[in-house]
Protein backbone atom coordinates (compact mmCIF):
# COMPACT_ATOMS: atom_id res chain seq x y z
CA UNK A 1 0.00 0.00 0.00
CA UNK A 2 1.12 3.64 -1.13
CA UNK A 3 1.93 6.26 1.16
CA UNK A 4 -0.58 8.36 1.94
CA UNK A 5 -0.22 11.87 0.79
CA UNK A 6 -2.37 15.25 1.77
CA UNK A 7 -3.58 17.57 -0.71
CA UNK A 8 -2.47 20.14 0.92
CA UNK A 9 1.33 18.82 0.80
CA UNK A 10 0.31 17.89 -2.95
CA UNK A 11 -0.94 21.48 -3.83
CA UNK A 12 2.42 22.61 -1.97
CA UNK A 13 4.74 20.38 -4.16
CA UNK A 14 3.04 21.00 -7.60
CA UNK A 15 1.51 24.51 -6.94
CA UNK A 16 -2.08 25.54 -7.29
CA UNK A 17 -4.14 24.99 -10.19
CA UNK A 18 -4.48 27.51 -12.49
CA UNK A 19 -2.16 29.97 -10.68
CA UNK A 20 1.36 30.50 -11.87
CA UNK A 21 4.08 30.90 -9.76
CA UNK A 22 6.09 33.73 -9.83
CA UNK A 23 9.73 34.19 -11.32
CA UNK A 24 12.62 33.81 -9.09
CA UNK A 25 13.99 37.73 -8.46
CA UNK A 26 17.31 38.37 -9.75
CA UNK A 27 19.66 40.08 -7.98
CA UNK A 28 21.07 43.40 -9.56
CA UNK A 29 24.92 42.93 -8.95
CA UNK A 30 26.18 45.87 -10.58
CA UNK A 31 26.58 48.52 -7.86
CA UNK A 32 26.40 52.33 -8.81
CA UNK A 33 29.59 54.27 -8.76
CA UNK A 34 30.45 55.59 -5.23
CA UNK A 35 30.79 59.25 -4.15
CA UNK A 36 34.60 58.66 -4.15
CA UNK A 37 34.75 57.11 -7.68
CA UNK A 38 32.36 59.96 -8.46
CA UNK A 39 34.79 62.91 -7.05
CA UNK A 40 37.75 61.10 -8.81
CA UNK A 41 36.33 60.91 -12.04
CA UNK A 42 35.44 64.60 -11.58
CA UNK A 43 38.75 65.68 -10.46
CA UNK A 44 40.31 63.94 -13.98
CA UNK A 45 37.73 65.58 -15.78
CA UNK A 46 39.06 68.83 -14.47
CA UNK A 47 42.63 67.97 -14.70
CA UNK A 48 42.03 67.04 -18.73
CA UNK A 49 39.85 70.38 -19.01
CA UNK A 50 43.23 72.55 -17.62
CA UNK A 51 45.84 70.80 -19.27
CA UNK A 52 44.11 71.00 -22.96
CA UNK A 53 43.79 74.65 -21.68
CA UNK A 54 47.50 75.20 -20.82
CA UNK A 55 48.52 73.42 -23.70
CA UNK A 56 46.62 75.16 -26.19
CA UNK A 57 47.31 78.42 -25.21
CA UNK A 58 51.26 77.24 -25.15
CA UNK A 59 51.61 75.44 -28.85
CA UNK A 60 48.37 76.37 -30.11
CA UNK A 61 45.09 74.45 -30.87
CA UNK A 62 47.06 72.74 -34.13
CA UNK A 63 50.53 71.92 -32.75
CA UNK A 64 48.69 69.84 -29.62
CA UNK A 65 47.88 66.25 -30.19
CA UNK A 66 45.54 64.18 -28.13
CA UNK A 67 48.60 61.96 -27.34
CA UNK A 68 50.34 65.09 -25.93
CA UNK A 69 47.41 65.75 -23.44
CA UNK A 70 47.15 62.17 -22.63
CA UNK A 71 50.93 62.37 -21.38
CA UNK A 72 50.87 65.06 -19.85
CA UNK A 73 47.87 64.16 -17.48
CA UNK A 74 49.57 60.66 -17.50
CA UNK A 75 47.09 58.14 -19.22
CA UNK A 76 46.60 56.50 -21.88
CA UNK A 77 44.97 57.77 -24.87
CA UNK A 78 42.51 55.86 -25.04
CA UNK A 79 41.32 56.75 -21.44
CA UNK A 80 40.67 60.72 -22.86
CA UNK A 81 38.00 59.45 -24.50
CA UNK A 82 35.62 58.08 -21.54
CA UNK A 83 35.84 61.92 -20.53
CA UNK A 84 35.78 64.02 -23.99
CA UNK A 85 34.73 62.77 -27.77
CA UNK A 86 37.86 64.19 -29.43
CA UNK A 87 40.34 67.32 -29.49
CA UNK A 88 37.62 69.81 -30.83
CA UNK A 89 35.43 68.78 -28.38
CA UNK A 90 37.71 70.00 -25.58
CA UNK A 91 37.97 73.55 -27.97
CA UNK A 92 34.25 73.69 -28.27
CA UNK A 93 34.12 73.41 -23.90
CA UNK A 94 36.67 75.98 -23.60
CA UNK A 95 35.14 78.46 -26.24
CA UNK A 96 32.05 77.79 -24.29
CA UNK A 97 32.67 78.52 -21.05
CA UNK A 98 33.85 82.16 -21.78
CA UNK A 99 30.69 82.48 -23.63
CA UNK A 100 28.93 81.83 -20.63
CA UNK A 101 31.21 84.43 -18.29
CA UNK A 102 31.65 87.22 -21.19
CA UNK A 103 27.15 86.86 -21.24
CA UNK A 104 26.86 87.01 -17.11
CA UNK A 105 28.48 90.68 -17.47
CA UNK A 106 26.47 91.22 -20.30
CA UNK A 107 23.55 90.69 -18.24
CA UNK A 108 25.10 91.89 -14.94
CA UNK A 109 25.19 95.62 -16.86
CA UNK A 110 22.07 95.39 -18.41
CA UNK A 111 20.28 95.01 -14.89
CA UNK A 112 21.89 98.11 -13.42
CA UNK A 113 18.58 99.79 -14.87
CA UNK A 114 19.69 102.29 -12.22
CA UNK A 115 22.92 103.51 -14.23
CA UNK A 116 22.22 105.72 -17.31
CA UNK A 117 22.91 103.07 -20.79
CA UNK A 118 26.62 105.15 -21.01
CA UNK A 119 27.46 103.97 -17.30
CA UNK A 120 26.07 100.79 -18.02
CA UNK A 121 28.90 100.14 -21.06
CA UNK A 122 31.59 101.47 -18.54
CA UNK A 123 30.54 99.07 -16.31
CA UNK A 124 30.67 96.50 -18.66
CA UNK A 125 34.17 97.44 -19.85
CA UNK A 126 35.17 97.41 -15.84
CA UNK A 127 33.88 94.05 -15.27
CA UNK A 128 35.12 92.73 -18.34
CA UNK A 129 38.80 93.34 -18.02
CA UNK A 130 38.60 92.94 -14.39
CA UNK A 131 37.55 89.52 -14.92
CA UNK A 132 40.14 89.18 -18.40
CA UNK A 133 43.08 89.43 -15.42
CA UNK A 134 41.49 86.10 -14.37
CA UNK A 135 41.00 84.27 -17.56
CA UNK A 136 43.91 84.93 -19.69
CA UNK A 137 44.88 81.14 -20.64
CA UNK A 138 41.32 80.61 -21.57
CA UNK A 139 40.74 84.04 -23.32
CA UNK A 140 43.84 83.66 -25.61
CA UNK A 141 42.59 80.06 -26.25
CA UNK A 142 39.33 81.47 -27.02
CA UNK A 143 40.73 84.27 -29.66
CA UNK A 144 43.73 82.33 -31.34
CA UNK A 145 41.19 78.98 -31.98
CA UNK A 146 37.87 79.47 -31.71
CA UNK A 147 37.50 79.95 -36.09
CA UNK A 148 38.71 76.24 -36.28
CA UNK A 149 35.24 74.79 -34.46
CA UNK A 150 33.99 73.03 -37.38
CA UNK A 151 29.96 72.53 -38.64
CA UNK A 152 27.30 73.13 -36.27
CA UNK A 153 29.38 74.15 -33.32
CA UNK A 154 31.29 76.84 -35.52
CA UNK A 155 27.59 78.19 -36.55
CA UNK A 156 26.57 78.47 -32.32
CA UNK A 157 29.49 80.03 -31.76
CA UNK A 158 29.03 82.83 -34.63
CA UNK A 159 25.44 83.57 -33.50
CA UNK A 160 26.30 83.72 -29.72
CA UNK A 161 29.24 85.97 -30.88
CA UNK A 162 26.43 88.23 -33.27
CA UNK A 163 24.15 88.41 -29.68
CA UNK A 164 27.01 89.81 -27.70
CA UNK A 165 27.84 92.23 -30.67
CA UNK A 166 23.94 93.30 -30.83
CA UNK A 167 23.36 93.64 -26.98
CA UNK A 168 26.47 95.91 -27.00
CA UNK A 169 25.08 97.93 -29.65
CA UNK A 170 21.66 98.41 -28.15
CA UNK A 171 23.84 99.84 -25.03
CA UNK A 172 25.36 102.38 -27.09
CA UNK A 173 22.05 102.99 -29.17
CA UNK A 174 20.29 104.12 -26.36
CA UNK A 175 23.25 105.81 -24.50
CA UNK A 176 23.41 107.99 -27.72
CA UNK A 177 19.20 108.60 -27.94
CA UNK A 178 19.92 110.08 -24.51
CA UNK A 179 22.47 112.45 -25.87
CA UNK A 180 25.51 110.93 -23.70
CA UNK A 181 27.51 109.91 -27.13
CA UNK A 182 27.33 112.53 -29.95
CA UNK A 183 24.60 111.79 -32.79
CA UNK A 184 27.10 111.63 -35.14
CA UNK A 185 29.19 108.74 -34.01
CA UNK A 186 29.39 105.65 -36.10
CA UNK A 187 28.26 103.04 -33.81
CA UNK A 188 29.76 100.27 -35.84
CA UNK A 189 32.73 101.89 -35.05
CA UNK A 190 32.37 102.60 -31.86
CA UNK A 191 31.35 99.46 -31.30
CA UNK A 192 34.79 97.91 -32.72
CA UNK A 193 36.68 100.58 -30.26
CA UNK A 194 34.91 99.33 -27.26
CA UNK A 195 35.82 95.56 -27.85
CA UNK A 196 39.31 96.27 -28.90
CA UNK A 197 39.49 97.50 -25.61
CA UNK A 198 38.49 94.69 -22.97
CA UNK A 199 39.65 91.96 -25.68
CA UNK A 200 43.49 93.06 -26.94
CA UNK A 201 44.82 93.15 -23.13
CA UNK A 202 44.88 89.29 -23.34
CA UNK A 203 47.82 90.01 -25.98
CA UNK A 204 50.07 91.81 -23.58
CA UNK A 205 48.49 92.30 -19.86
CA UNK A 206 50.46 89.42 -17.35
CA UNK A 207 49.52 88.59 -14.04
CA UNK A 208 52.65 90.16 -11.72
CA UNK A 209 53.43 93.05 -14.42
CA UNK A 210 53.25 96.64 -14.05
CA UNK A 211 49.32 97.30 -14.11
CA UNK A 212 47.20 95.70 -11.74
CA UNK A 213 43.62 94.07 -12.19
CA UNK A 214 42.01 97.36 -10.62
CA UNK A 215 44.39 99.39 -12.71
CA UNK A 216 43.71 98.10 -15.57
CA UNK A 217 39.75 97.91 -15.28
CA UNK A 218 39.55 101.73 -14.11
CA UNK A 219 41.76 102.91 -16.99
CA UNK A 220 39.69 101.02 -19.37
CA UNK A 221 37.06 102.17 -18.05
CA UNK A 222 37.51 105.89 -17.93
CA UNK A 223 38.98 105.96 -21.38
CA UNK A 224 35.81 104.31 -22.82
CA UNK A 225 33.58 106.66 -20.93
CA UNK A 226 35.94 109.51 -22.16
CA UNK A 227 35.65 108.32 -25.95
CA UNK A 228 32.17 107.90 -26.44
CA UNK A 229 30.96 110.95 -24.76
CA UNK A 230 33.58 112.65 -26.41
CA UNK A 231 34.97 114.34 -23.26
CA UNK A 232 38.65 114.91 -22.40
């Protein structure tokens, strides 16, 4: 005779009718990065950023190689491209990020609504050079390489170059419907004479020379104000 056998231990062993059982859970082994792998791969981020940055200023966008940056951060080549997609790529980040400080003074002068538009392109000129003294490796970057960005990033550049030109403008258009720059000036001109001011220090202004930061800015400064009002 058999053993006996209770449906209950039956309907345990073979599972209940009609009902299916459910799918053994799998475990998720791969763990997410930690705060320290995080911060390091940060930090080499960084260090790549500043040595493409040093390096281009120092041999130029053309005479520095991917295998030169890789060297002199001290990895492989191959590892520079888990953090960037390729040379221009680092050019494009650099070109970028004094877009985005040269457009916060932009902005910062065009809120002092308390300033007449004249005071408001002086201040613009201080800021700017003040914050040129801070910036020179990226600014000469910026002015010796930007032109060889290539397709869609070369066009982005362009425009945000055409905004700054035509914010600027406005500035003076107004300062000179208020009768602080004389109706006759050429404000294409003008324009050019403002820029060549707070961008052709980067050629010859050094951190530790004769002129400080505050010297610089206020002379800048005054002899913009000077110009375009047409004052002594």
């Amino acid at each position: 005779m058999g053993a006996y056998v209770s449906r209950t231990a039956k309907a345990t062993k073979a599972g209940t009718p009609g009902r299916k059982q459910p799918a053994p859970k799998m475990l998720n082994t791969t763990k997410p990065p930690t705060r320290k792998k995080q911060s390091r791969g940060a930090e080499r981020a960084n260090q790549i950023m500043q040595t493409a940055e040093s390096m281009f200023c120092e041999y130029g966008y053309s005479g520095t190689s991917m295998d030169d940056i890789a060297a002199a951060v001290g990895i492989l080549k191959g590892s520079l491209y888990y953090y960037v997609d390729s040379k221009e790529d680092l050019l494009f980040r650099i070109v970028q990020r004094v877009h985005v400080a040269v457009s916060e003074i932009y902005e910062e002068a065009e809120a002092r609504t308390d300033l007449p538009a004249l005071e408001r392109v002086v201040h613009y000129v201080r800021a700017q050079l003040h914050h040129n003294t801070e910036d020179l490796t990226a600014l000469t970057v910026y002015h010796h390489d930007w032109q060889r960005l290539e397709g869609e990033r070369l066009e982005q550049i362009k425009a945000e170059r055409r905004e700054h030109h035509a914010r600027m403008r406005a500035l003076l258009e107004e300062a000179r419907a208020a009768g602080d720059i004389p109706e006759t000036a050429n404000l294409d001109l003008v324009l050019n004479h403002v820029f060549a001011v707070t961008v052709w220090p980067y050629t010859w202004y050094r951190p530790g020379g004769p002129f400080t930061p505050t010297e610089l800015a206020e002379t800048g400064a005054a002899f913009v104000r000077a110009g375009l009002s047409g004052t002594p």
